[in-house]
N, C-alpha and C. Protein backbone atom coordinates (compact mmCIF):
# COMPACT_ATOMS: atom_id res chain seq x y z
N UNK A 1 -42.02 14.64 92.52
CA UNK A 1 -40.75 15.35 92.52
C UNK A 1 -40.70 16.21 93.77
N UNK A 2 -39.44 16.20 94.28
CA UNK A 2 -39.63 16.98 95.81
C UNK A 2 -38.40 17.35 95.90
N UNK A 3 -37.90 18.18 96.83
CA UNK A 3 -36.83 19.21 96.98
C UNK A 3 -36.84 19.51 98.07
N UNK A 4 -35.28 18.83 99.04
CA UNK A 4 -35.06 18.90 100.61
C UNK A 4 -34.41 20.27 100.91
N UNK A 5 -34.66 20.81 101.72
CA UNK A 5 -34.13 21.89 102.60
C UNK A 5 -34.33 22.10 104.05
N UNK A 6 -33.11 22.48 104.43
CA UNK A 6 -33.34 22.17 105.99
C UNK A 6 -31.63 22.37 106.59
N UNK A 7 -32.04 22.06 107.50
CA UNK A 7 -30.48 22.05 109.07
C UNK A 7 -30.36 20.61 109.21
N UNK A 8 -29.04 20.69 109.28
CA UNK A 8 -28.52 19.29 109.79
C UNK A 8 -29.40 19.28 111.20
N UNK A 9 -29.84 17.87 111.30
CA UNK A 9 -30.55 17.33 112.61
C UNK A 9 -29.24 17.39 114.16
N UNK A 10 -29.80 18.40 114.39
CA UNK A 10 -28.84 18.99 115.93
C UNK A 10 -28.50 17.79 116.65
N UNK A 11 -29.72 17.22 117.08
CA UNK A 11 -29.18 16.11 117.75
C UNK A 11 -28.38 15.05 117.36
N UNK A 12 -28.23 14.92 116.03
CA UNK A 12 -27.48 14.01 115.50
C UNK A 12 -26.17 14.89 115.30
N UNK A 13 -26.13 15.83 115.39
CA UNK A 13 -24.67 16.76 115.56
C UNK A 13 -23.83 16.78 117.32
N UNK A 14 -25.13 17.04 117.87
CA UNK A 14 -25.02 17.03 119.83
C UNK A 14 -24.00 15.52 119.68
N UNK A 15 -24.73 14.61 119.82
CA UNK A 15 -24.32 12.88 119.53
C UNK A 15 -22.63 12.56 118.89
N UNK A 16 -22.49 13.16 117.49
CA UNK A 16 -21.68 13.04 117.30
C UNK A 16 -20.88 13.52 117.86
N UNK A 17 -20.68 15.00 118.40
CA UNK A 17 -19.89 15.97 118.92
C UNK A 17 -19.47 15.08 120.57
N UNK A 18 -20.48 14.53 121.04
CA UNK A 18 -20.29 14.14 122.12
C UNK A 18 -19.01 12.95 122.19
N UNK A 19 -19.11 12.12 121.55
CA UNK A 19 -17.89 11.29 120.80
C UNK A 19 -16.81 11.56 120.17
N UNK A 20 -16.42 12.47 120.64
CA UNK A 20 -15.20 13.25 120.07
C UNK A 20 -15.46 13.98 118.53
N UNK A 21 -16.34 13.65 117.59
CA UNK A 21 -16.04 14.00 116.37
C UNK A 21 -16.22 15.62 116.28
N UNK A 22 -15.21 16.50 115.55
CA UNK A 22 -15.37 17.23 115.46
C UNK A 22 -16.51 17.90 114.59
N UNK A 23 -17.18 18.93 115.17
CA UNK A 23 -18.25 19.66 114.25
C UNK A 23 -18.54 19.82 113.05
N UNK A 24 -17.29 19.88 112.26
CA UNK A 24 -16.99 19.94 110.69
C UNK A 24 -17.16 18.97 110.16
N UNK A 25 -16.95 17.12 110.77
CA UNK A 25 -16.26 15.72 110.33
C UNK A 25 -17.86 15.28 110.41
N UNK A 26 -18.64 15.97 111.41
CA UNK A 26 -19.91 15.51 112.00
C UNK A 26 -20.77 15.69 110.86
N UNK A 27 -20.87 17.17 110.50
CA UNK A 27 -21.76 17.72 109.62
C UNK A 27 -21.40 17.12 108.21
N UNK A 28 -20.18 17.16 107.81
CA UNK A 28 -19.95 16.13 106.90
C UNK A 28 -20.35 14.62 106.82
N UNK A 29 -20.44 13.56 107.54
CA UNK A 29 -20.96 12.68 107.81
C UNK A 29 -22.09 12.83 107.21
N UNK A 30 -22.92 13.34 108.37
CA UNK A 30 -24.73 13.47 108.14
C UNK A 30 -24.67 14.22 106.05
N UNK A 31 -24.19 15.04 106.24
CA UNK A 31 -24.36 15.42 104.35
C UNK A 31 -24.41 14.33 103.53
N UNK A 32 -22.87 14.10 103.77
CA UNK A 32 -22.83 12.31 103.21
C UNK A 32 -23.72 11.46 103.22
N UNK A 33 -24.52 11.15 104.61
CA UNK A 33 -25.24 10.32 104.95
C UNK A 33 -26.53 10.19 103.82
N UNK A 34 -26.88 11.84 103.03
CA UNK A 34 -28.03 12.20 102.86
C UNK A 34 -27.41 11.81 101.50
N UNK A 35 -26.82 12.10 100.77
CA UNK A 35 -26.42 11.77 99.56
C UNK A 35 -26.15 10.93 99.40
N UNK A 36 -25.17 9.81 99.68
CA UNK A 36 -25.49 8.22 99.86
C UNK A 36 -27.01 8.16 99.29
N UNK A 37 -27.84 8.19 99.89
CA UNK A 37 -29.45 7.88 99.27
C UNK A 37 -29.62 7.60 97.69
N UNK A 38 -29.09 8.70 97.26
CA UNK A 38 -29.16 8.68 96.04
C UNK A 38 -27.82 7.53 95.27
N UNK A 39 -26.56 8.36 95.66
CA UNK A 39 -25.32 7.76 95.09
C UNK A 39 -25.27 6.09 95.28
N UNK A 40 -25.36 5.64 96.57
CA UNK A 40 -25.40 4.29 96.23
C UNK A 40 -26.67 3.69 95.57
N UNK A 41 -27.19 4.52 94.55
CA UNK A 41 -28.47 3.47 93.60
C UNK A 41 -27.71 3.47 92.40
N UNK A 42 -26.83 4.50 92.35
CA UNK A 42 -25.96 4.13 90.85
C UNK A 42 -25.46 2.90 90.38
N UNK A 43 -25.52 2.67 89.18
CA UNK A 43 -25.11 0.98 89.12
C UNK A 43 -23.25 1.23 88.43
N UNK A 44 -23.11 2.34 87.96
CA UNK A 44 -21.85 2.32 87.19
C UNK A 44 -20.53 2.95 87.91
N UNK A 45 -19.86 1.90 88.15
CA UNK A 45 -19.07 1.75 89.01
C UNK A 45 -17.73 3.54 89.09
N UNK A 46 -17.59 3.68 87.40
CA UNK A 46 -16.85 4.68 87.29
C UNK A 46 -17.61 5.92 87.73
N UNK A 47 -18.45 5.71 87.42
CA UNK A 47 -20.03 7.25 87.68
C UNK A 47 -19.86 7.52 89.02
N UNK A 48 -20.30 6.37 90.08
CA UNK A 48 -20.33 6.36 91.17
C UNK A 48 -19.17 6.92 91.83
N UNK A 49 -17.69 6.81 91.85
CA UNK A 49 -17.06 6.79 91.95
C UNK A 49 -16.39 8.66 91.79
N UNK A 50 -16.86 8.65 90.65
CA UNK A 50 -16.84 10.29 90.25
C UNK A 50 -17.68 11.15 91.07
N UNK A 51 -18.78 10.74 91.05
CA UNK A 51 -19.64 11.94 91.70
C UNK A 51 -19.19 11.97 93.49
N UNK A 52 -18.81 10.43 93.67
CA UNK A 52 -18.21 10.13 95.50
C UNK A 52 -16.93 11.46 96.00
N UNK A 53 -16.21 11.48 94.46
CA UNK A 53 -15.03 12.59 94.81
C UNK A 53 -15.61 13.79 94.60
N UNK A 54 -16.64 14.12 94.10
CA UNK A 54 -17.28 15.34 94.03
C UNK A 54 -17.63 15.88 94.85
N UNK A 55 -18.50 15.18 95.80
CA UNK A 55 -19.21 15.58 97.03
C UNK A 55 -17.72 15.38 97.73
N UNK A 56 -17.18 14.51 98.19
CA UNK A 56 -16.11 14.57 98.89
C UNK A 56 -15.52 15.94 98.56
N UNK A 57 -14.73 16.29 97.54
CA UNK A 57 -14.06 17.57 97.82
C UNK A 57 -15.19 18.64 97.91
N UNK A 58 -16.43 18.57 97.51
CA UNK A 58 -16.99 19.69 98.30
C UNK A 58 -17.43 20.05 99.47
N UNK A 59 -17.73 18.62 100.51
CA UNK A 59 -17.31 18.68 101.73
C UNK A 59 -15.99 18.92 102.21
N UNK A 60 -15.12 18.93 101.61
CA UNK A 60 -13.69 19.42 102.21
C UNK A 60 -13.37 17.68 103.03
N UNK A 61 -13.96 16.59 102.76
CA UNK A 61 -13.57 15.86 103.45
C UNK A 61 -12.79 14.37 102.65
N UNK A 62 -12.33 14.00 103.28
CA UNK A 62 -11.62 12.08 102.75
C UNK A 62 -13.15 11.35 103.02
N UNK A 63 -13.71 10.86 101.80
CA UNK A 63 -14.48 9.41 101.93
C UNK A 63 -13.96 8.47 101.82
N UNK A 64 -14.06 7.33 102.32
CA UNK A 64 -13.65 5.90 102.12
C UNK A 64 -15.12 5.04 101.63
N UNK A 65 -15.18 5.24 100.48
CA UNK A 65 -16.07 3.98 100.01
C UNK A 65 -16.12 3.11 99.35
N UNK A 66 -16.77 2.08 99.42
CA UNK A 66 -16.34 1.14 98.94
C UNK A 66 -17.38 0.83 97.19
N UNK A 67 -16.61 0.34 96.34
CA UNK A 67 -17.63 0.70 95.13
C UNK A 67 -17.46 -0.86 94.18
């Protein structure tokens, strides 16, 4: 059992930022990126789906995924 804490990886913020994405859309991404891990092992399509708008509105952001 283990428990992440930490900073978004700068350089993967530098990178994005460099490509136009804004700072906010960036850091969102990479969050996403990290939760994905887990969320896409869900097998139940409605579950999945729920928890996707969860994190989405708590990033303040639009996901597009596909389920």
């Amino acid at each position: 059992h283990g428990c992440t804490i930490g900073q978004l990886d700068k350089n993967a913020l530098f990178y994005m930022k460099q490509r136009g994405i804004p700072h906010r859309e960036a850091q969102a991404l990479l969050l996403y990126a990290f939760t994905d891990e887990v969320v896409s092992r869900i097998k139940i399509p409605a579950l999945k789906y729920w928890i996707t708008e969860l994190i989405s509105d708590k990033l303040g952001v639009t996901l597009d995924v596909e389920i």
